[in-house]
PDB file of N, CA and C in Angstrom:
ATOM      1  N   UNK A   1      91.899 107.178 115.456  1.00  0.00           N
ATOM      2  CA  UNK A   1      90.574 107.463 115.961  1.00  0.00           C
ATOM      3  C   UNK A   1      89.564 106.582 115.215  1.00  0.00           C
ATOM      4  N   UNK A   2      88.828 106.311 116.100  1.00  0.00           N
ATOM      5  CA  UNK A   2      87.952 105.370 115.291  1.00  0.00           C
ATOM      6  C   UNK A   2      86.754 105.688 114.488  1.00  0.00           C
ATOM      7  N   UNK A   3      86.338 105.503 113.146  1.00  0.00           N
ATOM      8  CA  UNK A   3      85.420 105.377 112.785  1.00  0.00           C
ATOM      9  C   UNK A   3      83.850 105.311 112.655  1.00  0.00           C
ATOM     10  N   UNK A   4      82.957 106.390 113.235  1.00  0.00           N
ATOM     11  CA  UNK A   4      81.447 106.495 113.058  1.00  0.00           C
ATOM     12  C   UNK A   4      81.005 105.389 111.945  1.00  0.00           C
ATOM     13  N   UNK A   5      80.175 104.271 112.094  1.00  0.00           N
ATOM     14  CA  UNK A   5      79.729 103.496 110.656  1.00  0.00           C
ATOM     15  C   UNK A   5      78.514 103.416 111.245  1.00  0.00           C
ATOM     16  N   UNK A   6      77.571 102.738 110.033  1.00  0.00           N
ATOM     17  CA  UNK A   6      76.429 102.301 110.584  1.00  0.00           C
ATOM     18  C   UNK A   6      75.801 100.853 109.889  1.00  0.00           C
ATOM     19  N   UNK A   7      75.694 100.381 111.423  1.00  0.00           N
ATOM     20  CA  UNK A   7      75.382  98.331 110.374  1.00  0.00           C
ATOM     21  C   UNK A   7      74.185  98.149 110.315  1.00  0.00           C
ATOM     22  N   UNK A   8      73.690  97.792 109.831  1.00  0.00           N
ATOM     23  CA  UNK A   8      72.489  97.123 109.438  1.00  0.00           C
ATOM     24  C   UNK A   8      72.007  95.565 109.470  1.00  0.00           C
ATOM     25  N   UNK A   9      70.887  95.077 109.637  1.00  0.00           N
ATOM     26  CA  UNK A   9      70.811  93.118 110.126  1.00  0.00           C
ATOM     27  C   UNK A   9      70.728  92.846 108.307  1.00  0.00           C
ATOM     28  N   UNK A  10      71.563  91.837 107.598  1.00  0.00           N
ATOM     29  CA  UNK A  10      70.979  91.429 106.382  1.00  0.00           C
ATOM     30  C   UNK A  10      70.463  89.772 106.370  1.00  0.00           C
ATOM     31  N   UNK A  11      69.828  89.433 105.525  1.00  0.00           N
ATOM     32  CA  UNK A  11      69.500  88.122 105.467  1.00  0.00           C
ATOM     33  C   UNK A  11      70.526  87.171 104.452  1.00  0.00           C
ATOM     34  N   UNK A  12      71.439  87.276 104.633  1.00  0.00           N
ATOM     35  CA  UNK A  12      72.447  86.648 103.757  1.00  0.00           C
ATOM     36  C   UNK A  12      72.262  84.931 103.967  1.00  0.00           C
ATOM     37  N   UNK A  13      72.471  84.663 102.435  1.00  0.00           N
ATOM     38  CA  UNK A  13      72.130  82.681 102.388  1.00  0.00           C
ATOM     39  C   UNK A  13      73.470  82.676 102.363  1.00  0.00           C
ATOM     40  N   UNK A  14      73.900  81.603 102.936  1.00  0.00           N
ATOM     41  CA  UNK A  14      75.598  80.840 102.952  1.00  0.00           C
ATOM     42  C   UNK A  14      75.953  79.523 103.415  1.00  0.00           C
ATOM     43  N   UNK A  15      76.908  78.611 102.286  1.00  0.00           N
ATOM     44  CA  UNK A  15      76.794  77.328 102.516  1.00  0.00           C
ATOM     45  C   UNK A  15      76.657  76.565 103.930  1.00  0.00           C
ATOM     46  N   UNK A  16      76.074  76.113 104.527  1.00  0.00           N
ATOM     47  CA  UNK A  16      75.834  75.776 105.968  1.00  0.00           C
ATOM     48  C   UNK A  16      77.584  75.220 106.695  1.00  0.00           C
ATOM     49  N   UNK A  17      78.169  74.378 105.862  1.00  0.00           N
ATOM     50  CA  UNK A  17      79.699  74.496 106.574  1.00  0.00           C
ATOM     51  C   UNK A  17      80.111  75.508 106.600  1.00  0.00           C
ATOM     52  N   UNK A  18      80.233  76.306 105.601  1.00  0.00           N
ATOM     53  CA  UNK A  18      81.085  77.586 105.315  1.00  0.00           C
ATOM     54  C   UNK A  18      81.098  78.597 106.674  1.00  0.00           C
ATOM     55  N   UNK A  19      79.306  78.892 107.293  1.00  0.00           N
ATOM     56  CA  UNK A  19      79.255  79.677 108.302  1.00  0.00           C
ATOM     57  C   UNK A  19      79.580  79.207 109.159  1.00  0.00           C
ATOM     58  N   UNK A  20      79.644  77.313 109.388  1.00  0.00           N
ATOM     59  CA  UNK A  20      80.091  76.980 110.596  1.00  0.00           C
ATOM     60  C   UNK A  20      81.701  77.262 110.831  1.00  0.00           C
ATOM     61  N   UNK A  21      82.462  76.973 110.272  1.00  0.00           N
ATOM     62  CA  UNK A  21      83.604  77.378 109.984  1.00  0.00           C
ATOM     63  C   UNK A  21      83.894  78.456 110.663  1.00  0.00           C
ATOM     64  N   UNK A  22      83.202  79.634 109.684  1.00  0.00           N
ATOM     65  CA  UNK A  22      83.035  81.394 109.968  1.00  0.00           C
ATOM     66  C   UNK A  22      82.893  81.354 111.409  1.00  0.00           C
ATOM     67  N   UNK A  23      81.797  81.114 112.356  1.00  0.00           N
ATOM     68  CA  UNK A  23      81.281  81.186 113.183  1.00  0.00           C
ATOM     69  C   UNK A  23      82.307  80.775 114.424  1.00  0.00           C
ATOM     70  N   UNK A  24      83.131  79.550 114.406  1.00  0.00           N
ATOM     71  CA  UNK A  24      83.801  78.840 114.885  1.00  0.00           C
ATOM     72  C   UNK A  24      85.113  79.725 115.657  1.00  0.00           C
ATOM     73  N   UNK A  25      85.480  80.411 113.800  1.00  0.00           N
ATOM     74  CA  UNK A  25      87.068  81.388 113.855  1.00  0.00           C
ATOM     75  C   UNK A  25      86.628  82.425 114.845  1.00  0.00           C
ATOM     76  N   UNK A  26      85.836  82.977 114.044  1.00  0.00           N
ATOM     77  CA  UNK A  26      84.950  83.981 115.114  1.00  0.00           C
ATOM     78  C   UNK A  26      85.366  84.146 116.427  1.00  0.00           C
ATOM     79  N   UNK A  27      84.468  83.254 116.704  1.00  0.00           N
ATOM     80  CA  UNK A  27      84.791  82.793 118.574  1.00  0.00           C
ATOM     81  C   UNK A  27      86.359  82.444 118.843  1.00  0.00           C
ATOM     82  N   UNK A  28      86.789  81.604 118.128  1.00  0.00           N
ATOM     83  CA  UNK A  28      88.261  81.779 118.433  1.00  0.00           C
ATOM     84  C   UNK A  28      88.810  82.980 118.770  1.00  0.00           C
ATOM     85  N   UNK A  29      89.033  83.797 117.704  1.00  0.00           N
ATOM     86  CA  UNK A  29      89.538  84.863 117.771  1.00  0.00           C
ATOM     87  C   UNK A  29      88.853  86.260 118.354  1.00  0.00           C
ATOM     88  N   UNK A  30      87.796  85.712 119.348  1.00  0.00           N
ATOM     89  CA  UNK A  30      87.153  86.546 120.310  1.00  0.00           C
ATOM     90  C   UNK A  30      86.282  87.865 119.868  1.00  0.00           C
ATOM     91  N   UNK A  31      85.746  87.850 118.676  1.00  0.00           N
ATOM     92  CA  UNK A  31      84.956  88.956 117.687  1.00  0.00           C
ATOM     93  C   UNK A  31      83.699  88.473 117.010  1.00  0.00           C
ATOM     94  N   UNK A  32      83.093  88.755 116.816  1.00  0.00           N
ATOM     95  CA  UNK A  32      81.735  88.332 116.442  1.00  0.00           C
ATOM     96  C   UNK A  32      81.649  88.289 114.727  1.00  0.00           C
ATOM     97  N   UNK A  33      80.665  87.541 114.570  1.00  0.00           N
ATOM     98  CA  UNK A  33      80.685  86.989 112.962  1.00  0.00           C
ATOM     99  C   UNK A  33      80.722  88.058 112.106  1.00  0.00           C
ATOM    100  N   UNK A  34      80.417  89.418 112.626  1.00  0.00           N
ATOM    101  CA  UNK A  34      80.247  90.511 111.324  1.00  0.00           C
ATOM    102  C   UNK A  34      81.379  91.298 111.578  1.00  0.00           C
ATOM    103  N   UNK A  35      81.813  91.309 112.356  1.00  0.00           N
ATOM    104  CA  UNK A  35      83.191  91.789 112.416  1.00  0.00           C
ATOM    105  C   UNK A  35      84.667  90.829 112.109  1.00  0.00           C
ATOM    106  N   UNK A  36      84.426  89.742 111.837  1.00  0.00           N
ATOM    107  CA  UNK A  36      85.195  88.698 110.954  1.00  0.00           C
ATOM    108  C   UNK A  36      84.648  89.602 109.559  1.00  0.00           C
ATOM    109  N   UNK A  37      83.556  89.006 109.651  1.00  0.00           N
ATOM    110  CA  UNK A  37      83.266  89.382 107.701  1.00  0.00           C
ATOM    111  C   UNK A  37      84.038  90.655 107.563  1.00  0.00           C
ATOM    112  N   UNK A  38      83.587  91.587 107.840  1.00  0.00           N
ATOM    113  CA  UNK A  38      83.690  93.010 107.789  1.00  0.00           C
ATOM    114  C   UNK A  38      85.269  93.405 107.535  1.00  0.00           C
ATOM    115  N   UNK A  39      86.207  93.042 108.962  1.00  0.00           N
ATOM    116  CA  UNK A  39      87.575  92.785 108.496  1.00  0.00           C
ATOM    117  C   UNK A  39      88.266  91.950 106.681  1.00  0.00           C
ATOM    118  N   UNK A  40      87.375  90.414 106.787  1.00  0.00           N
ATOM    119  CA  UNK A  40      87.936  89.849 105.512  1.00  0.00           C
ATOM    120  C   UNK A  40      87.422  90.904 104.271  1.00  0.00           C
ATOM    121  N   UNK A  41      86.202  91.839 104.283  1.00  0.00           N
ATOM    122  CA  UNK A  41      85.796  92.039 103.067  1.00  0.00           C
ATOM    123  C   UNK A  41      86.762  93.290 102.959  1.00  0.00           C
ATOM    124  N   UNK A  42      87.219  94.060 103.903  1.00  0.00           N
ATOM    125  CA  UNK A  42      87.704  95.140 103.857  1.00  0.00           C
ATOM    126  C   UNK A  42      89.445  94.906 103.200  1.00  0.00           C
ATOM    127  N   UNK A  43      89.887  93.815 103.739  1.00  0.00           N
ATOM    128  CA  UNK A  43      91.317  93.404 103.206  1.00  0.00           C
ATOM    129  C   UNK A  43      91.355  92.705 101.921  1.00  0.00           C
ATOM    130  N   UNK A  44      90.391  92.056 101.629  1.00  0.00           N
ATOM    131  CA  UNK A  44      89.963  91.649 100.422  1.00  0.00           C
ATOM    132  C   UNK A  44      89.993  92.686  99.508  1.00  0.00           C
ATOM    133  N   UNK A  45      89.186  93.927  99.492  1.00  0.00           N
ATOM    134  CA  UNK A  45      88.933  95.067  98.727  1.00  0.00           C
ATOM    135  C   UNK A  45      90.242  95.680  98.390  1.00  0.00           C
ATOM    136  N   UNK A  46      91.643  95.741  99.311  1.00  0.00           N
ATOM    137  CA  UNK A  46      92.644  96.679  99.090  1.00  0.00           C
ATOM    138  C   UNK A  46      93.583  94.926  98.697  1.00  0.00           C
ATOM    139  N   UNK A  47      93.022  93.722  98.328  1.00  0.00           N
ATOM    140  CA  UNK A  47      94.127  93.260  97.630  1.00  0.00           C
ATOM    141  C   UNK A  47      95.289  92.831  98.855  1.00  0.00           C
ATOM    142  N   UNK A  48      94.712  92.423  99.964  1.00  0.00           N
ATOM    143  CA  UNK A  48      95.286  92.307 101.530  1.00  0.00           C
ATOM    144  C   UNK A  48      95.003  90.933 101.902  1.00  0.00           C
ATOM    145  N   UNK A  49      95.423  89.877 102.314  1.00  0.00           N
ATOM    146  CA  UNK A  49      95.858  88.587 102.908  1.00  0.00           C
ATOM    147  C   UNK A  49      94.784  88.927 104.469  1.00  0.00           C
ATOM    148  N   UNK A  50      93.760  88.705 104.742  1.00  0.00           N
ATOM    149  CA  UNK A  50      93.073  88.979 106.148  1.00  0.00           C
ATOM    150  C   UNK A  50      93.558  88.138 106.909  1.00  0.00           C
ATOM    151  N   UNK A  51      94.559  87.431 106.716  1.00  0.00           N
ATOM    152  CA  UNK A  51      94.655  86.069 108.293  1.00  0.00           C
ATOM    153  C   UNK A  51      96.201  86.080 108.178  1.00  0.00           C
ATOM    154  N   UNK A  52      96.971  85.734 109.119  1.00  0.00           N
ATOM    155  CA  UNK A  52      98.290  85.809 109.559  1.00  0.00           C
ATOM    156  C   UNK A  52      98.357  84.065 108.944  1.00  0.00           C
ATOM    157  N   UNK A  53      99.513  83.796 109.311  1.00  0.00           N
ATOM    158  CA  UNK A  53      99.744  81.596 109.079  1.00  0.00           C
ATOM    159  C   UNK A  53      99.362  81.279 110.040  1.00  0.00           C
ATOM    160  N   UNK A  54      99.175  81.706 111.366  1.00  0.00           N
ATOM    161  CA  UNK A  54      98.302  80.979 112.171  1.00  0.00           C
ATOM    162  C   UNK A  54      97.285  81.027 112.153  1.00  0.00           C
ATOM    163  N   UNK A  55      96.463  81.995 111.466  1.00  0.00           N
ATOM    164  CA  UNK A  55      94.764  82.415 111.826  1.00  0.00           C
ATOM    165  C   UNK A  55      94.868  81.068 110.781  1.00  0.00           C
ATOM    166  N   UNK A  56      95.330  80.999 109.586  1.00  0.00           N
ATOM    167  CA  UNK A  56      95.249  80.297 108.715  1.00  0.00           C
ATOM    168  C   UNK A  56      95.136  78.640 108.930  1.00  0.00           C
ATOM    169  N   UNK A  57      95.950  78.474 109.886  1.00  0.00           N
ATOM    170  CA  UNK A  57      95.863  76.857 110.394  1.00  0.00           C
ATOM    171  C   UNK A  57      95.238  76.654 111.379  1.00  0.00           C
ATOM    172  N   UNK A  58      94.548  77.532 111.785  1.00  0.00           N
ATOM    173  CA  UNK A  58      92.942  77.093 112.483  1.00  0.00           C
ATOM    174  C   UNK A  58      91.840  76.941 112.089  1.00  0.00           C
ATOM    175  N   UNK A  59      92.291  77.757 110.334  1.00  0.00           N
ATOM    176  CA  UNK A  59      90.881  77.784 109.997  1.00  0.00           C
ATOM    177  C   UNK A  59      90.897  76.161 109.059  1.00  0.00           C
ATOM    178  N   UNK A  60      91.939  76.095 108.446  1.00  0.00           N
ATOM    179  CA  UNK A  60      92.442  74.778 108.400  1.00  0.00           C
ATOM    180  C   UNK A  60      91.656  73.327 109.181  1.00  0.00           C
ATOM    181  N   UNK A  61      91.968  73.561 110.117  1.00  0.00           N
ATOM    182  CA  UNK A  61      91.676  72.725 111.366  1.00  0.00           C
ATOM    183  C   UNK A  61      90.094  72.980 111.797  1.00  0.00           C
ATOM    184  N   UNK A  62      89.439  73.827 111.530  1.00  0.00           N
ATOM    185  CA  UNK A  62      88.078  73.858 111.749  1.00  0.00           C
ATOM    186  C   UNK A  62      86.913  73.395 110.275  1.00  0.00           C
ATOM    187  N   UNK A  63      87.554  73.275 109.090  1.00  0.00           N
ATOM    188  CA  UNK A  63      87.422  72.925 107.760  1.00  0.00           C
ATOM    189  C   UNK A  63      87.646  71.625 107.762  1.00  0.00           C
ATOM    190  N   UNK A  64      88.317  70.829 108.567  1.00  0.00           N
ATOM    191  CA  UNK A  64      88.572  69.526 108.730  1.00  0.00           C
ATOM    192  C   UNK A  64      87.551  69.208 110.184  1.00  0.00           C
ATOM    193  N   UNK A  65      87.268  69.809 111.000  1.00  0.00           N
ATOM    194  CA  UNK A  65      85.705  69.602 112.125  1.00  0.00           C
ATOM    195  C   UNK A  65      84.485  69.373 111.635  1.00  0.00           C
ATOM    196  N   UNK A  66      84.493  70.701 110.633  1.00  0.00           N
ATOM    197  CA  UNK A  66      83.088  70.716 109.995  1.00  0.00           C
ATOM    198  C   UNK A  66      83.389  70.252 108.605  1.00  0.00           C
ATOM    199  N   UNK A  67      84.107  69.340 108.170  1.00  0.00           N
ATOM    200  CA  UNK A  67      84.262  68.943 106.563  1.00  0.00           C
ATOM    201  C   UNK A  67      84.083  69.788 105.812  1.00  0.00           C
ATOM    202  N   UNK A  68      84.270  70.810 105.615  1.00  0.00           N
ATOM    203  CA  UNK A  68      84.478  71.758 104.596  1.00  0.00           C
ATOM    204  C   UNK A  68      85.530  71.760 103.357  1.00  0.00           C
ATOM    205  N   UNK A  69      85.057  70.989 102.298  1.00  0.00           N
ATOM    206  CA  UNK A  69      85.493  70.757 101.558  1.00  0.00           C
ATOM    207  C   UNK A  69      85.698  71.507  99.981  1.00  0.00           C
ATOM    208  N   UNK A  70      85.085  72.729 100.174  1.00  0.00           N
ATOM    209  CA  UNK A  70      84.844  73.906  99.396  1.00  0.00           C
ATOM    210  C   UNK A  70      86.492  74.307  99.148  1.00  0.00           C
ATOM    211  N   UNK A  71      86.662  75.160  97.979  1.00  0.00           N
ATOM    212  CA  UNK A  71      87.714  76.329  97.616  1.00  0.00           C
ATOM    213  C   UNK A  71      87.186  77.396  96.933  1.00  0.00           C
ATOM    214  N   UNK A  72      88.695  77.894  96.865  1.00  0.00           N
ATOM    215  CA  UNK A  72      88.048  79.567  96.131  1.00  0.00           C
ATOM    216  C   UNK A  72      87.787  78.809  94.765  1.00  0.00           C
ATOM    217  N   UNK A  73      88.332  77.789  94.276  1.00  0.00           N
ATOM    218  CA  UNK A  73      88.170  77.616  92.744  1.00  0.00           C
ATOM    219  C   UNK A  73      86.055  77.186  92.816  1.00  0.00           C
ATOM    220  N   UNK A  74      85.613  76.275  93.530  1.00  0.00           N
ATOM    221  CA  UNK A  74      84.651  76.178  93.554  1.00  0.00           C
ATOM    222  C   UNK A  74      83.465  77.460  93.945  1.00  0.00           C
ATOM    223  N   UNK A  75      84.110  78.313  94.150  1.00  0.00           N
ATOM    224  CA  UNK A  75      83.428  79.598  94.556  1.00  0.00           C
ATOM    225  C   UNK A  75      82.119  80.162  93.601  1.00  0.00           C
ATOM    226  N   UNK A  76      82.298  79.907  92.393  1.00  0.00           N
ATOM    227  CA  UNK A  76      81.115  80.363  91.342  1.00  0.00           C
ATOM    228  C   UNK A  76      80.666  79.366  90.633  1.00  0.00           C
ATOM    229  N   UNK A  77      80.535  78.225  90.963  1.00  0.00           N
ATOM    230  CA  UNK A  77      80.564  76.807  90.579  1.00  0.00           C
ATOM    231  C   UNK A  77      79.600  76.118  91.679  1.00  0.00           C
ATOM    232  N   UNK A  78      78.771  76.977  92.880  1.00  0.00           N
ATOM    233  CA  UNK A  78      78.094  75.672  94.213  1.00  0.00           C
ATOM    234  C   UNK A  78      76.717  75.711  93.177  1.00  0.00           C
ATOM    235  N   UNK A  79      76.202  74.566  93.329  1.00  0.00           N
ATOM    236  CA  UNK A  79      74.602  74.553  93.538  1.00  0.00           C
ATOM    237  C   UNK A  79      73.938  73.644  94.192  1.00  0.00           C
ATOM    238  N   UNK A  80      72.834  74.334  94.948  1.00  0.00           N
ATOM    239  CA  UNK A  80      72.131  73.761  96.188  1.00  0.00           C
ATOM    240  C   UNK A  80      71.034  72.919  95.186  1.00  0.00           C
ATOM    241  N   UNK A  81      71.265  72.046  96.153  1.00  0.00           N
ATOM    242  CA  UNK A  81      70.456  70.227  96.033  1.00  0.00           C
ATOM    243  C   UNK A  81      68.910  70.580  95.729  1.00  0.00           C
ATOM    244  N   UNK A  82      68.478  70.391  94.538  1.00  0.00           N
ATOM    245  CA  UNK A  82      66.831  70.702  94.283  1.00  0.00           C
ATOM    246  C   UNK A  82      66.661  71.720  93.780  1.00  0.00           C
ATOM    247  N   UNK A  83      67.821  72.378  93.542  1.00  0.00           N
ATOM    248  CA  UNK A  83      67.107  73.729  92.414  1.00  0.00           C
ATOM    249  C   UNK A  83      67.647  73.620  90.952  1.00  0.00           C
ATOM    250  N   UNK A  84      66.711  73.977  90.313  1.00  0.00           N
ATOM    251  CA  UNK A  84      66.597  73.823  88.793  1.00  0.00           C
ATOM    252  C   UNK A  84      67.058  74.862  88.498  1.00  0.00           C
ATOM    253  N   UNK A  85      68.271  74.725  87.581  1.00  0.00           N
ATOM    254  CA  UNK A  85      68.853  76.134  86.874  1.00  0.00           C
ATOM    255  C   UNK A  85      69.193  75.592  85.181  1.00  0.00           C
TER     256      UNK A  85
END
């Protein structure tokens, strides 16, 4: 049975490939961008693999469209062009 939740609009900043990417799988896989997120954050949380080997080599293949050249190792390591830290 499914689940009562309640979503909310947020203003989230995110690397401009990264969402294209996001956005891309999305539509592939016929679900909308917050219900991608929502799935990855939820399998993420229990320590869960969110993509099968094929979701995986599309996303592959859309990281090579939009040059997405990011990893998880670079994950706490980006900084945007012009800000002083």
């Amino acid at each position: 049975m499914p689940k009562t939740i309640q979503r909310v609009q947020t203003g989230v900043r995110i690397e401009k490939r990264l969402l294209k990417v996001l956005k891309a799988l999305a539509e592939q896989l016929d679900m909308s961008l917050g219900d991608l997120l929502e799935g990855m954050a939820l399998h993420c949380f229990e320590g869960k693999a969110p993509f099968s080997d094929a979701t995986l080599g599309k996303i592959e293949k859309l990281k090579d469209v939009y040059e997405l050249d990011l990893s998880a190792e670079d994950s706490h390591k980006l900084d945007e062009r012009g800000n002083d830290h």
